[in-house]
N, C-alpha and C. Protein backbone atom coordinates (compact mmCIF):
# COMPACT_ATOMS: atom_id res chain seq x y z
N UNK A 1 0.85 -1.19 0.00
CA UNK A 1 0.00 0.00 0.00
C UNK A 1 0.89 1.24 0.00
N UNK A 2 0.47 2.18 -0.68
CA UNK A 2 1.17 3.50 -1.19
C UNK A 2 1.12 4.10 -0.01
N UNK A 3 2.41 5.00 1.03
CA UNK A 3 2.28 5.47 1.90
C UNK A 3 1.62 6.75 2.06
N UNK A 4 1.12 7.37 2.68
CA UNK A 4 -0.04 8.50 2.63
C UNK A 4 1.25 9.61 2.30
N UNK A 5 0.39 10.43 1.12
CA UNK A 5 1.45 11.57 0.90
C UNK A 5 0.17 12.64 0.57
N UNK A 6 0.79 13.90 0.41
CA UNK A 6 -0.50 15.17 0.58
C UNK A 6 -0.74 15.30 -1.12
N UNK A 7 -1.57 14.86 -1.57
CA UNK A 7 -1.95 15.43 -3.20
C UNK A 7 -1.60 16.33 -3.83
N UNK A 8 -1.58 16.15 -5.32
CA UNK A 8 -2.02 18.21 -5.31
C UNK A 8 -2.50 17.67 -6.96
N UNK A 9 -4.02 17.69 -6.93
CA UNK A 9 -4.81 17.59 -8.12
C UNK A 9 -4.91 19.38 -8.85
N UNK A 10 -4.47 19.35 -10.16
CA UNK A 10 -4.94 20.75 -10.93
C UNK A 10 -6.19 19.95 -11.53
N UNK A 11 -7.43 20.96 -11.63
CA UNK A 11 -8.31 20.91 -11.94
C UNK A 11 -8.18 22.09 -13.36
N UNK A 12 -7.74 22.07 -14.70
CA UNK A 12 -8.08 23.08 -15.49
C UNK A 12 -9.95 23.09 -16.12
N UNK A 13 -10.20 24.13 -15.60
CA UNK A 13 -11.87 24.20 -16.30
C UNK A 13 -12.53 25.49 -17.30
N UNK A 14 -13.09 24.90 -18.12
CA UNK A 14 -13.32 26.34 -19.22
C UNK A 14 -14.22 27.13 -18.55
N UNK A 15 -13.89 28.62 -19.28
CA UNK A 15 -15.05 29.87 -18.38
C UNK A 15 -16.61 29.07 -18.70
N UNK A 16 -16.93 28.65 -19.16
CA UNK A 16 -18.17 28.38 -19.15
C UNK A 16 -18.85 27.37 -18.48
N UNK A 17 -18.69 26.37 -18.34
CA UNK A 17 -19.03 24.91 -18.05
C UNK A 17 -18.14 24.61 -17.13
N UNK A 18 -17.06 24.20 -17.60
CA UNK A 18 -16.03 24.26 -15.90
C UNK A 18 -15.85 24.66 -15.08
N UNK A 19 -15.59 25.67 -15.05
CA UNK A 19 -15.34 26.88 -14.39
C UNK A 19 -16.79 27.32 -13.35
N UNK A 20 -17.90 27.00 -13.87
CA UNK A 20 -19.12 27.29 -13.41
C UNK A 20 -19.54 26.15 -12.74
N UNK A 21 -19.34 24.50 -13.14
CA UNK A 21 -19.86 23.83 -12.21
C UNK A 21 -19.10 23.44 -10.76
N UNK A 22 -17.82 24.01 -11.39
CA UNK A 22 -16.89 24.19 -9.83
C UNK A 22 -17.62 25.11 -9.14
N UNK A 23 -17.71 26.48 -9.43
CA UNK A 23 -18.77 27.38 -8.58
C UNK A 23 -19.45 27.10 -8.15
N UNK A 24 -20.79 26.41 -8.93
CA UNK A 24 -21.86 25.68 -8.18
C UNK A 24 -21.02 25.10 -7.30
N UNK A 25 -20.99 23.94 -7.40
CA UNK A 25 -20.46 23.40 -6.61
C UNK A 25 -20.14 23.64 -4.83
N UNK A 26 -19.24 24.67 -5.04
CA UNK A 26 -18.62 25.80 -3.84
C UNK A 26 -20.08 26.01 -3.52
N UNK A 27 -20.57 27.19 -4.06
CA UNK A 27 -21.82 28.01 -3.68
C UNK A 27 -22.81 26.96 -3.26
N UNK A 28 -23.18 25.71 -3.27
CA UNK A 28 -24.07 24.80 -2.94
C UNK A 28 -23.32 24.27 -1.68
N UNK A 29 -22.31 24.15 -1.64
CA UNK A 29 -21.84 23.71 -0.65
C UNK A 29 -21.82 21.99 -0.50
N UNK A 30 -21.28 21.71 -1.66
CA UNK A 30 -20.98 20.52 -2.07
C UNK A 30 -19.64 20.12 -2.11
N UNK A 31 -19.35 18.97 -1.24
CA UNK A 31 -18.15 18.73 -0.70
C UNK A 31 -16.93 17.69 -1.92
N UNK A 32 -15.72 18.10 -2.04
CA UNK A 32 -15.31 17.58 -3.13
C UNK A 32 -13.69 18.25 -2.69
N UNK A 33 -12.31 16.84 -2.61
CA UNK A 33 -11.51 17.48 -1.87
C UNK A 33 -11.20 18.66 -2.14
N UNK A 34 -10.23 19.13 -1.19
CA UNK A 34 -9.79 20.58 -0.87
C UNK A 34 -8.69 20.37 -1.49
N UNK A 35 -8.35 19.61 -1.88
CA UNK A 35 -6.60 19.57 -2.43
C UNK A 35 -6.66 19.75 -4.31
N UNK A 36 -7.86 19.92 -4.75
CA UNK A 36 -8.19 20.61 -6.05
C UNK A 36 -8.13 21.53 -6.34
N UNK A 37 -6.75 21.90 -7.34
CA UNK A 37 -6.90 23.40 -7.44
C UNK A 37 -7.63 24.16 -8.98
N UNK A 38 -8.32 25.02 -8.74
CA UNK A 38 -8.63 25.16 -9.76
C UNK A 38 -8.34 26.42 -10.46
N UNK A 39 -7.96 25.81 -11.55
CA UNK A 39 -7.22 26.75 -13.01
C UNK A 39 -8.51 27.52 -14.36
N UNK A 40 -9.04 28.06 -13.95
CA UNK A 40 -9.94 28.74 -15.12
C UNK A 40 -9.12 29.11 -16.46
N UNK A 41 -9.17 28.38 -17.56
CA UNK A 41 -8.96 28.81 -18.76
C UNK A 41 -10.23 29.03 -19.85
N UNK A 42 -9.86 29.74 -20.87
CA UNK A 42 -10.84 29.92 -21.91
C UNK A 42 -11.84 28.92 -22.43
N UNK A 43 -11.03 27.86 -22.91
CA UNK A 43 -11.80 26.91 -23.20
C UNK A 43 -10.70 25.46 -22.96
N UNK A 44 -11.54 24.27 -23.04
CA UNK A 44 -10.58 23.35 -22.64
C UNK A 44 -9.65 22.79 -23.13
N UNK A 45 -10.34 23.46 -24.81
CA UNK A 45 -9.30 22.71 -25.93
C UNK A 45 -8.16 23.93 -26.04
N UNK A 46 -8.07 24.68 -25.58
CA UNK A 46 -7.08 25.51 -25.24
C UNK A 46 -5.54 25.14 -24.02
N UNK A 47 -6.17 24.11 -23.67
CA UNK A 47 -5.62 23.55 -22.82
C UNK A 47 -4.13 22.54 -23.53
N UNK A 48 -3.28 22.65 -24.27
CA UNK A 48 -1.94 21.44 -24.81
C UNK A 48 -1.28 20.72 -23.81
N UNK A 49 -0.37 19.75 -24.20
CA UNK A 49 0.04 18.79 -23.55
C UNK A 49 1.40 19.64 -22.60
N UNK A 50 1.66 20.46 -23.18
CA UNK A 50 3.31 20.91 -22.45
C UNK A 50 2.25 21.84 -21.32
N UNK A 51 1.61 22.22 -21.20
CA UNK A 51 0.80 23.27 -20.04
C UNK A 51 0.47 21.80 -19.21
N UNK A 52 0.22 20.82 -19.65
CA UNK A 52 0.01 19.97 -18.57
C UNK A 52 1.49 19.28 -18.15
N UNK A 53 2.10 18.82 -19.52
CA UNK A 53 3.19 18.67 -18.88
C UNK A 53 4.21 19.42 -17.92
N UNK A 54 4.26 20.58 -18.13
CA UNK A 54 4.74 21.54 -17.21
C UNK A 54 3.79 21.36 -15.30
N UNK A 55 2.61 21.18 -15.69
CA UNK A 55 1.79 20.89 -14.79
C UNK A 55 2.44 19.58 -13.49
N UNK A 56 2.65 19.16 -14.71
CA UNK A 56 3.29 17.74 -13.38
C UNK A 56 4.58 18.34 -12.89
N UNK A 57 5.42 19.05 -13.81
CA UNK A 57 6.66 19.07 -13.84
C UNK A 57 6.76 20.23 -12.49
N UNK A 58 5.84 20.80 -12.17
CA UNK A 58 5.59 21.46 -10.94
C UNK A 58 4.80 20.84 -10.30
N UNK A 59 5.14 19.72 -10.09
CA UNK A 59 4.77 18.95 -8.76
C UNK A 59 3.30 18.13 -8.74
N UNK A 60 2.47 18.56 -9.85
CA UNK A 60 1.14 18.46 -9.78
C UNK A 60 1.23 16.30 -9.58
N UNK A 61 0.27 15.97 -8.74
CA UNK A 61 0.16 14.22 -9.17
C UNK A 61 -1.00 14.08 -10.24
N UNK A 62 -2.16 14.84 -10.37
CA UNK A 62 -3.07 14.55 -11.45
C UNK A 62 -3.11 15.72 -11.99
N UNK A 63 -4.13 15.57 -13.43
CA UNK A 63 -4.56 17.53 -13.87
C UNK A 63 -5.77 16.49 -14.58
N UNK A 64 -7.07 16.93 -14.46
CA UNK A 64 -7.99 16.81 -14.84
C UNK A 64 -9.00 17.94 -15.62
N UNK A 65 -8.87 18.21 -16.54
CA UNK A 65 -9.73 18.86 -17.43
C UNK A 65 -11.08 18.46 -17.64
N UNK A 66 -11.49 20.14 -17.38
CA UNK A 66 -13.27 19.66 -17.27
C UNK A 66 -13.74 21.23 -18.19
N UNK A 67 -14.55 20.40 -19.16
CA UNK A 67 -14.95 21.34 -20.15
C UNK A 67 -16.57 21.13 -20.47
N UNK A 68 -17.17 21.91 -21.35
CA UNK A 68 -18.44 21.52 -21.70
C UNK A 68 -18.72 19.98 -22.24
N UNK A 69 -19.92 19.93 -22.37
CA UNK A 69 -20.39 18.53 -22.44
C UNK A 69 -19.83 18.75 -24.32
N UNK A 70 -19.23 17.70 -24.93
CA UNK A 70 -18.76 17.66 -26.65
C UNK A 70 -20.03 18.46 -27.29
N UNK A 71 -21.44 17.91 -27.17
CA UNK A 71 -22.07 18.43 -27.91
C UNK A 71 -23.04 19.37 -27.92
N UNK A 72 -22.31 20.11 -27.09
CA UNK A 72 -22.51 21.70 -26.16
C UNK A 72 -21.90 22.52 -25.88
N UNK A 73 -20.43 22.09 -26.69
CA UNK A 73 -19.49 23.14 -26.07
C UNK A 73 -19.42 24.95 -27.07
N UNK A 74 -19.34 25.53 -25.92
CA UNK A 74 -19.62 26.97 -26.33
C UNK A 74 -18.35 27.25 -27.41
N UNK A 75 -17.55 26.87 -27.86
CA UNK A 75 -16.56 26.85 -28.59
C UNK A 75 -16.19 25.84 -29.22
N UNK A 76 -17.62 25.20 -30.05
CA UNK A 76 -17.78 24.16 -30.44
C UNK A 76 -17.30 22.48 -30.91
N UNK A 77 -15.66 23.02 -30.95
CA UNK A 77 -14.69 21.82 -31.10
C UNK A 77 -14.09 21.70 -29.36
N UNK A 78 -13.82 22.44 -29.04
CA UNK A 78 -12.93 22.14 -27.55
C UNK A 78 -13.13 21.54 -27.27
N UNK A 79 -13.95 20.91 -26.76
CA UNK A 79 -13.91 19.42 -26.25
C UNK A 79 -13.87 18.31 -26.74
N UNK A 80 -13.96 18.41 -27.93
CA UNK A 80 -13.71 17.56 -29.22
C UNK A 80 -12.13 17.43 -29.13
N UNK A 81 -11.54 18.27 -29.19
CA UNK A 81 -10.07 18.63 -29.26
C UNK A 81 -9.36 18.10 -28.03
N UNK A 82 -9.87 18.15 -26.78
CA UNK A 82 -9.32 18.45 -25.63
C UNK A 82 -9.70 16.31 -25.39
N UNK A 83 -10.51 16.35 -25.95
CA UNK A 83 -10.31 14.04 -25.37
C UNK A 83 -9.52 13.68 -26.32
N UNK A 84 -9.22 14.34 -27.65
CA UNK A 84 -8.07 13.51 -28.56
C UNK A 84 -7.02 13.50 -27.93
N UNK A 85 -6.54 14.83 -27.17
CA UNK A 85 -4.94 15.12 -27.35
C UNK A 85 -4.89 14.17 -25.59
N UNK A 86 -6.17 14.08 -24.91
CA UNK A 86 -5.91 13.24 -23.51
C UNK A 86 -5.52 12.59 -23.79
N UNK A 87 -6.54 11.82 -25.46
CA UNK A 87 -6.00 9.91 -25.02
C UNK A 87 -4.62 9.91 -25.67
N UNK A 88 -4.08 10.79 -26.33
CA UNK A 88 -2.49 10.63 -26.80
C UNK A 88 -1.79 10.96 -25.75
N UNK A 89 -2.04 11.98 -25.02
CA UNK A 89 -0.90 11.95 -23.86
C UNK A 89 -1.63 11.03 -22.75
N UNK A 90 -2.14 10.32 -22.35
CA UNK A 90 -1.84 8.99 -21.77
C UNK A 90 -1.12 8.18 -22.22
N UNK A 91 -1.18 7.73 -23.74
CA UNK A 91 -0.85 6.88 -24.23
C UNK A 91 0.69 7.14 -24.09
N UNK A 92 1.22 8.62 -23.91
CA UNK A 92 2.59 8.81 -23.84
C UNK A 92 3.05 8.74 -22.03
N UNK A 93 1.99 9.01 -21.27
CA UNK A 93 2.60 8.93 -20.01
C UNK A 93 2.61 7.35 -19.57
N UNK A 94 2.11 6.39 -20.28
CA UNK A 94 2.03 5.30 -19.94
C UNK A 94 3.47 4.54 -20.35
N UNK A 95 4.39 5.14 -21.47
CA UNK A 95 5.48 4.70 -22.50
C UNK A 95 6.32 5.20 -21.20
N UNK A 96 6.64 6.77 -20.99
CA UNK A 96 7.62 7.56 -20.07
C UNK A 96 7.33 7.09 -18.72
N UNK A 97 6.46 6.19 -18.29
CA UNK A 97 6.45 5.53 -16.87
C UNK A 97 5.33 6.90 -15.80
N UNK A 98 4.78 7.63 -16.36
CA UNK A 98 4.44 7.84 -15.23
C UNK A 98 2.39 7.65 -15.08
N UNK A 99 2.05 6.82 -16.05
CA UNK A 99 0.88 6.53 -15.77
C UNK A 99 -0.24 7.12 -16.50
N UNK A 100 -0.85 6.87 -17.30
CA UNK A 100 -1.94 7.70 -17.85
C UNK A 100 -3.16 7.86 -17.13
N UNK A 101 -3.24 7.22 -16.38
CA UNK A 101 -4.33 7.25 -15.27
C UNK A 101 -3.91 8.49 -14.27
N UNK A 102 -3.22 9.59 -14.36
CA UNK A 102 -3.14 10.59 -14.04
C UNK A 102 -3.29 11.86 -14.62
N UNK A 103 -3.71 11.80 -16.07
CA UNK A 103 -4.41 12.90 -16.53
C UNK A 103 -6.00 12.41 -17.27
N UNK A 104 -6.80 13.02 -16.97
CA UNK A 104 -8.38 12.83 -17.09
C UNK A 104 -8.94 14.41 -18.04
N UNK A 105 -10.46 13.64 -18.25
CA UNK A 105 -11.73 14.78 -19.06
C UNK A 105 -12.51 14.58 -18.25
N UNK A 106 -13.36 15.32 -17.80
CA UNK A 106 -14.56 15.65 -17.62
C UNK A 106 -15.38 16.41 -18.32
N UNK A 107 -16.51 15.94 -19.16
CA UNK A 107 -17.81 17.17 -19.76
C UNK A 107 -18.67 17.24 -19.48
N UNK A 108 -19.15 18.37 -19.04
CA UNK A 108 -19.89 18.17 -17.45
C UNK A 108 -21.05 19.90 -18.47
N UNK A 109 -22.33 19.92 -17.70
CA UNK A 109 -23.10 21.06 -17.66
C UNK A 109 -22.83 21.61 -16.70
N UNK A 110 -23.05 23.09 -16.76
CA UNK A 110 -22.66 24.36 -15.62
C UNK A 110 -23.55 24.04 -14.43
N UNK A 111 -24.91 23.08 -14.52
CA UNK A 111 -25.91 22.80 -13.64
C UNK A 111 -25.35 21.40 -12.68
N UNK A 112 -24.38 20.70 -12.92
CA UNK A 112 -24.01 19.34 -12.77
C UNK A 112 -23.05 19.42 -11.27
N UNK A 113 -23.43 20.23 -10.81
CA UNK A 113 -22.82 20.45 -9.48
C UNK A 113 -21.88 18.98 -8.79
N UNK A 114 -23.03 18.13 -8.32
CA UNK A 114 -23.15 16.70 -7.56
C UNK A 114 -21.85 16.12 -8.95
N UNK A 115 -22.13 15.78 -9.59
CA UNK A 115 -21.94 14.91 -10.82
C UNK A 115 -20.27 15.77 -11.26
N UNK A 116 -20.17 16.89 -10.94
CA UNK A 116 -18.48 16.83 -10.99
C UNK A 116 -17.95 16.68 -9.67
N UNK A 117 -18.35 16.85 -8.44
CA UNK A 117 -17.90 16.58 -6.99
C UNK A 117 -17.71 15.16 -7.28
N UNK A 118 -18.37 14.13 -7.51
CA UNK A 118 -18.57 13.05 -7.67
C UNK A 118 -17.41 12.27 -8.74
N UNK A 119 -17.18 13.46 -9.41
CA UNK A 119 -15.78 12.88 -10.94
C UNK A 119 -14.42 13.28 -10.19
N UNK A 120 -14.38 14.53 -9.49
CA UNK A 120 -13.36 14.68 -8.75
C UNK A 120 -12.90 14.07 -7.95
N UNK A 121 -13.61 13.61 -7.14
CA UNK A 121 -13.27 13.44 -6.17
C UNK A 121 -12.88 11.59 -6.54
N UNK A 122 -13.65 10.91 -7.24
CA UNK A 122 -13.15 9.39 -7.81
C UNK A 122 -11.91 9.36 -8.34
N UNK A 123 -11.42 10.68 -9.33
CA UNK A 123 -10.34 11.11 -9.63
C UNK A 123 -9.05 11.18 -8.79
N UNK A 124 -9.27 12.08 -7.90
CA UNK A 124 -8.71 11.97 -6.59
C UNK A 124 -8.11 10.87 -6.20
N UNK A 125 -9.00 10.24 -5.77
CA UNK A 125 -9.00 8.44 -5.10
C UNK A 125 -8.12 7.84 -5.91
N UNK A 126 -8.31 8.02 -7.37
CA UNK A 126 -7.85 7.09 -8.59
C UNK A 126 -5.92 7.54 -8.23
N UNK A 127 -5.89 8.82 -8.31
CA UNK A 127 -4.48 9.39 -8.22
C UNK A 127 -3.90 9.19 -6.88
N UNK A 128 -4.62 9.30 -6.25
CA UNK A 128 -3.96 8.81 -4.56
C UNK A 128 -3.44 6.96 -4.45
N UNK A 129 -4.12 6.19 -5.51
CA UNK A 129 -3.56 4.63 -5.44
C UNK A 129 -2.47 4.55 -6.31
N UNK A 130 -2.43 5.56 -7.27
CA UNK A 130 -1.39 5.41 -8.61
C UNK A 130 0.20 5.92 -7.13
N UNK A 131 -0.14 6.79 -6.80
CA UNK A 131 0.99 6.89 -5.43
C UNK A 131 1.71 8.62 -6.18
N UNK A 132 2.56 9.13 -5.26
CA UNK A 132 2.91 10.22 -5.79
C UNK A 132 3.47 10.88 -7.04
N UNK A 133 3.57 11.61 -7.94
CA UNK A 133 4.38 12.05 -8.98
C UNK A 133 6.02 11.51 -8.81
N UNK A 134 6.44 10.51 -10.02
CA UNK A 134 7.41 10.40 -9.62
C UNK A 134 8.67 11.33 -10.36
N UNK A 135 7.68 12.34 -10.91
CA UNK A 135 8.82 13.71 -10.95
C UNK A 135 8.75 14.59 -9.62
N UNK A 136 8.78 14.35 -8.69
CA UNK A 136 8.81 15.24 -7.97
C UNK A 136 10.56 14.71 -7.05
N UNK A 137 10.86 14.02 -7.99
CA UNK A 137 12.32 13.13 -6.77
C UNK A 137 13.22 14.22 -7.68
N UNK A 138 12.94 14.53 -9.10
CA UNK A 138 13.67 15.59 -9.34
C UNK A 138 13.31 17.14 -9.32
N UNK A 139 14.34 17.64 -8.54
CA UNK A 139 13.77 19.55 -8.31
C UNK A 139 14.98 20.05 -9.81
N UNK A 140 13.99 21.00 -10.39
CA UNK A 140 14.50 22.12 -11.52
C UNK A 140 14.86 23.28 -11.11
N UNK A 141 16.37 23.72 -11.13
CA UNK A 141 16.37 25.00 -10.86
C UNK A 141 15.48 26.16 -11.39
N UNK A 142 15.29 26.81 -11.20
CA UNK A 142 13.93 28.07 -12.01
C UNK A 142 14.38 29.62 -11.83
């Protein structure tokens, strides 16, 4: 069993849909860990692999992107865009050893409060058994 270490999930979410069902969320007072941080960007397909890769590379253990539902999204491809380039960079964090089961999608409605607490937080769980980033044994000068 993986020894208990402190998380640190990035949550990137688009202004519209992401970004808003995290709000709900908060404002309802719907519980979903505290160790999620959340990153508001434009849209999700705005989101590339080196912004996530950089993501880990500062320590992050998961980054989960949460954008509009595909066939709703206010910027009509982004989320279209944003599950291709996931399942390729899994497919690459799985080759470089550090797991593709540490970067995720979510497409979620701005109303879906319960139902992203509920993705996060499984997320969470999922990244807490995979065990810590194992870039974090190396520090980058900056």
């Amino acid at each position: 069993m993986t020894e208990e270490f402190e998380l640190n999930i990035v949550a990137f979410c688009c202004w519209w849909c992401g970004y808003g069902v995290a709000d709900l969320a908060g404002d309802s007072k719907i519980e979903y860990p505290s160790n999620v941080k959340i990153v508001r960007v434009p849209c999700s397909g705005r989101v590339d692999s080196l912004l996530i890769l950089h993501t880990f590379q500062s320590d992050a253990d998961g980054v989960i992107v949460v954008g509009c539902q595909k066939e709703n999204c206010h910027h009509v491809t982004g989320s279209q865009k944003i599950e291709q380039q996931i399942k390729k960079l899994k497919q690459v964090f799985d080759i470089i050893g550090l797991n593709g089961n540490r970067v995720e999608t979510c497409f979620i409605s701005a109303a879906m409060a319960h139902e992203f607490a509920a993705t996060v937080s499984e997320f969470t769980e999922n990244v807490r058994k995979i065990g810590p980033n194992p870039l974090r044994r190396f520090k980058y000068n900056k």
